[in-house]
C-alpha atoms as a PDB file:
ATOM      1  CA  UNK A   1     181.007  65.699 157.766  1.00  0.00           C
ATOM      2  CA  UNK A   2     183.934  64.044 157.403  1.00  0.00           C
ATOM      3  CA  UNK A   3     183.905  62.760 153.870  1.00  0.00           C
ATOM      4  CA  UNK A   4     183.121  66.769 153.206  1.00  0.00           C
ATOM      5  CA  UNK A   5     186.274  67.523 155.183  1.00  0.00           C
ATOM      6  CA  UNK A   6     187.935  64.754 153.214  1.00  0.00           C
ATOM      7  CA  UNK A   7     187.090  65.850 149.900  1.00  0.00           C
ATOM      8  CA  UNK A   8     187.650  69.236 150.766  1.00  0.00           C
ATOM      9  CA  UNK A   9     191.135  68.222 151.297  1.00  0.00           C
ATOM     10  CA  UNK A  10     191.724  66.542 148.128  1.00  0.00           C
ATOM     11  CA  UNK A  11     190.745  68.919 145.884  1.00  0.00           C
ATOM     12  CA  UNK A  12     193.040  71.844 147.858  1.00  0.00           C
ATOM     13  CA  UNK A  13     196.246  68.955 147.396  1.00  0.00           C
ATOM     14  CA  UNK A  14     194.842  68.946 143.563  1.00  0.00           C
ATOM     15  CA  UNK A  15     194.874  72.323 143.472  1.00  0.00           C
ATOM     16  CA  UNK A  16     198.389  72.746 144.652  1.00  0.00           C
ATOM     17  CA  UNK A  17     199.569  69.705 142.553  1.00  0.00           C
ATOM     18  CA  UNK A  18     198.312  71.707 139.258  1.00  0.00           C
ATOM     19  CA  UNK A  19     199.356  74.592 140.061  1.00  0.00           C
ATOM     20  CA  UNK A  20     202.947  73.883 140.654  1.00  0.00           C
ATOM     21  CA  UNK A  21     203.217  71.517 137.728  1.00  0.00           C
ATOM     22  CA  UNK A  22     202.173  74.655 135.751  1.00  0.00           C
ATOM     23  CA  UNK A  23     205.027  76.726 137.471  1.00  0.00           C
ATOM     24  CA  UNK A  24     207.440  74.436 136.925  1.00  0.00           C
ATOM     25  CA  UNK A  25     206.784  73.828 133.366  1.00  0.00           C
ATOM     26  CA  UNK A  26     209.972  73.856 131.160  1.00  0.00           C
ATOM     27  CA  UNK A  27     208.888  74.680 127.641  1.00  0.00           C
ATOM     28  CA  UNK A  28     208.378  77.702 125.051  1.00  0.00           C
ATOM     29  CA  UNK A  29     204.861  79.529 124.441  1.00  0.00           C
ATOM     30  CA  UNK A  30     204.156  82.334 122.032  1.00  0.00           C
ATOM     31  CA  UNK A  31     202.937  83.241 118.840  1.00  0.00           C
ATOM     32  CA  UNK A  32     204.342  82.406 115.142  1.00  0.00           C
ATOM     33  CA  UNK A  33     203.100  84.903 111.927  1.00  0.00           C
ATOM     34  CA  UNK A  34     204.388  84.721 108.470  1.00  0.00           C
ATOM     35  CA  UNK A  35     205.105  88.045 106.421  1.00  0.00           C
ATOM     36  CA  UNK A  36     205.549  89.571 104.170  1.00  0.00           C
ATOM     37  CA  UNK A  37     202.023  88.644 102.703  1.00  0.00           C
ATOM     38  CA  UNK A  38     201.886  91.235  99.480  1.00  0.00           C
ATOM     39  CA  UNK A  39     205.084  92.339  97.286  1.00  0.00           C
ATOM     40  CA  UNK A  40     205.064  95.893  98.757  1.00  0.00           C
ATOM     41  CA  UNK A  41     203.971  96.656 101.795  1.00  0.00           C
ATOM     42  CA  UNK A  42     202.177  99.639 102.642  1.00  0.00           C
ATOM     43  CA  UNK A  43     202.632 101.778 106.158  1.00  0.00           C
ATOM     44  CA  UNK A  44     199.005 101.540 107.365  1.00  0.00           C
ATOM     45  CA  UNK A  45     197.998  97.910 105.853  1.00  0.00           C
ATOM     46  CA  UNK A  46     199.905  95.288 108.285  1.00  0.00           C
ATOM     47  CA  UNK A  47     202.561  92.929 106.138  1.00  0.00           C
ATOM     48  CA  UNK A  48     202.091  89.981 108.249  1.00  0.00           C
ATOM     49  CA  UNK A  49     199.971  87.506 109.716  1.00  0.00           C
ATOM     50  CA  UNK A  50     199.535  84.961 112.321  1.00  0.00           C
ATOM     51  CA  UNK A  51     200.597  81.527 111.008  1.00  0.00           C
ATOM     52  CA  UNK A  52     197.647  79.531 111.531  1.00  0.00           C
ATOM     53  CA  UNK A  53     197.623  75.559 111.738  1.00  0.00           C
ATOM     54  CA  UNK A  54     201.449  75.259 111.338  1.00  0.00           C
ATOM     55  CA  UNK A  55     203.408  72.433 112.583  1.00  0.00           C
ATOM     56  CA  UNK A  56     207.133  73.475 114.401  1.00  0.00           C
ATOM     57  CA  UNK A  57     209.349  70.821 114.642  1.00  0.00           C
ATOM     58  CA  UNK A  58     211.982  71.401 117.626  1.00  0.00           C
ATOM     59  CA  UNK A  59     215.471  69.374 117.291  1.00  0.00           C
ATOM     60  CA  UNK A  60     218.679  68.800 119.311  1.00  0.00           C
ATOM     61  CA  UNK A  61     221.764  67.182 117.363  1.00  0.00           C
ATOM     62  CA  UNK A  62     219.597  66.562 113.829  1.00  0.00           C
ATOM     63  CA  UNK A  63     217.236  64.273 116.190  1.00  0.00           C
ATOM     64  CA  UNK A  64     213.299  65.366 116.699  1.00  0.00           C
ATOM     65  CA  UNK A  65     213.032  66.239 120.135  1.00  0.00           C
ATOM     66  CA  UNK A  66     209.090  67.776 119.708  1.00  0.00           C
ATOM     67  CA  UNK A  67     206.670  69.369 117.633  1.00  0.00           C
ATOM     68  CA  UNK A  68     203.663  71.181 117.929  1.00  0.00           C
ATOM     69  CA  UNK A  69     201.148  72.897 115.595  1.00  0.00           C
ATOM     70  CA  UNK A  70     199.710  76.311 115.748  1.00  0.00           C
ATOM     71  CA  UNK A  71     196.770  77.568 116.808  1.00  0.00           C
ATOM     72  CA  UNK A  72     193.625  79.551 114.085  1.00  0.00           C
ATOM     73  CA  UNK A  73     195.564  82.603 115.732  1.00  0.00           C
ATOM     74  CA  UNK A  74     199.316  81.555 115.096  1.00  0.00           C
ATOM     75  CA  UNK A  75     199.952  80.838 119.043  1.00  0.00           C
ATOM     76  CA  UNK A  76     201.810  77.766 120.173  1.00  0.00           C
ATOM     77  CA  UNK A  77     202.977  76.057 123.604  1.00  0.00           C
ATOM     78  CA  UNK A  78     205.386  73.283 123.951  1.00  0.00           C
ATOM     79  CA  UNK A  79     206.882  71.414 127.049  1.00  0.00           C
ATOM     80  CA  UNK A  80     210.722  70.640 125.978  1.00  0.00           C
ATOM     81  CA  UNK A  81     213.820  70.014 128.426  1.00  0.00           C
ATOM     82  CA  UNK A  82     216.430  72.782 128.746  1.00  0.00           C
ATOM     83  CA  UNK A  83     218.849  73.325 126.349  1.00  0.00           C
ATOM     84  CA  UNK A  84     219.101  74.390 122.738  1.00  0.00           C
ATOM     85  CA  UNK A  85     216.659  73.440 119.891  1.00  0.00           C
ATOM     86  CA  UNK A  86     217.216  73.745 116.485  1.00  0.00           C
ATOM     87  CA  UNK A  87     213.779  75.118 115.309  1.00  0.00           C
ATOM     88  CA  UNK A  88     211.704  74.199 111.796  1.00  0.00           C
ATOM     89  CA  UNK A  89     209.149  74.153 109.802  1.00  0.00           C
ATOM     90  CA  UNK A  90     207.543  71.036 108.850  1.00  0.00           C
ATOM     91  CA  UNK A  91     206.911  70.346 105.196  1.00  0.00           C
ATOM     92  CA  UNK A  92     204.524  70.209 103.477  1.00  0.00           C
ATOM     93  CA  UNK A  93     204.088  74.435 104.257  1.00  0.00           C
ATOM     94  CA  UNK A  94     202.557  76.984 101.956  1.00  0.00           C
ATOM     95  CA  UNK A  95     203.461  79.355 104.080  1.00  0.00           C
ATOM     96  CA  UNK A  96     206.953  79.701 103.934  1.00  0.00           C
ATOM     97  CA  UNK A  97     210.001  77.563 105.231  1.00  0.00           C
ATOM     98  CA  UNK A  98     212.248  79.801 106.684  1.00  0.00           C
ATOM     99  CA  UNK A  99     212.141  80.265 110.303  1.00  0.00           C
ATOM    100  CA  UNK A 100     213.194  82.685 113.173  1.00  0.00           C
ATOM    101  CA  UNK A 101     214.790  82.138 115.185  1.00  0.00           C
ATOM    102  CA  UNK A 102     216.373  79.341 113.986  1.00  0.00           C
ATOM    103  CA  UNK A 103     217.312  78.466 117.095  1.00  0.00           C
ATOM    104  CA  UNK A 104     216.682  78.969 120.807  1.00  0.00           C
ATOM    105  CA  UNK A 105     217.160  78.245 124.253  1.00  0.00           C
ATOM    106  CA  UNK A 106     214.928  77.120 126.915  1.00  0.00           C
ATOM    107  CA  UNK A 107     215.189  77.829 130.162  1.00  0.00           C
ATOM    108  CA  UNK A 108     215.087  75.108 133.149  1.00  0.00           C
ATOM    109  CA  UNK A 109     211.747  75.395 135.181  1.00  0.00           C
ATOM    110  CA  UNK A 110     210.341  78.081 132.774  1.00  0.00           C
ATOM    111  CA  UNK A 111     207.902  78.616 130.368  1.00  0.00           C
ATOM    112  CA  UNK A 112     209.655  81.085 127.885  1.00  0.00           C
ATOM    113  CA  UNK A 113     207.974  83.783 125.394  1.00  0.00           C
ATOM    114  CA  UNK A 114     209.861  83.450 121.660  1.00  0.00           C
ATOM    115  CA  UNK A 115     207.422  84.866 118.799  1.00  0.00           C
ATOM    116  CA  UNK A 116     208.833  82.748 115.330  1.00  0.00           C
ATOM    117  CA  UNK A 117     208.177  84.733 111.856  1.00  0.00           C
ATOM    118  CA  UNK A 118     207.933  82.497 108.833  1.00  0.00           C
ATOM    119  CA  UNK A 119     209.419  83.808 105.695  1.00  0.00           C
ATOM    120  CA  UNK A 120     206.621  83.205 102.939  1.00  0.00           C
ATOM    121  CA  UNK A 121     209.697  84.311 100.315  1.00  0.00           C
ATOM    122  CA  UNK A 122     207.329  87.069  98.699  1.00  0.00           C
ATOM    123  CA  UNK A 123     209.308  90.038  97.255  1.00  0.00           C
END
């Protein structure tokens, strides 16, 4: 009974452990799509898309700081200290270069929502 107790226990201070490293994640989350995808875009026919399998490349003062790649559906998470990031593109992309924002500012002891559109330079 006891070692039921016991384990009991440890998965409850698990629990709580997980759960507040979750809530005090410092970071950026969201989703990244590139556009415009045809030279003239139409009203009912969407002009963008999520940026699948792209790598972002977060910097502070020129220096990498992170990077993380997108998901099949263009979403992205990544843990990063508070403060400002200049944001990128890593090469080699088909997709485009040109990101926004540019850059952005994360929040101490949150997980912010930014959504980043990629310029694929199509005119």
């Amino acid at each position: 009974m006891r070692s039921l107790v016991a384990i009991a226990l440890a998965c409850a201070a698990a629990a709580v452990v997980a759960h507040s490293d979750a809530a005090t994640a410092t970071g950026l989350r969201g989703a990244v799509t590139r556009g415009p995808t045809m030279p003239v875009c139409r009203v009912d026919d969407p002009c963008e898309e999520p940026a699948a399998r792209v790598t972002i490349v977060f910097a502070q003062n020129g220096a990498e700081v992170a990077r993380t790649k997108t998901t099949e559906r263009g979403t992205y998470r990544v843990q990063l200290a508070a403060g400002v990031y200049s944001v990128r593109v890593a090469p080699p992309s088909r997709l485009g270069r040109t990101i926004t924002p540019a850059h952005v500012r994360v929040l101490a002891g949150r997980m912010r929502t930014v959504r980043f559109s990629i310029d694929t330079g199509i005119r």
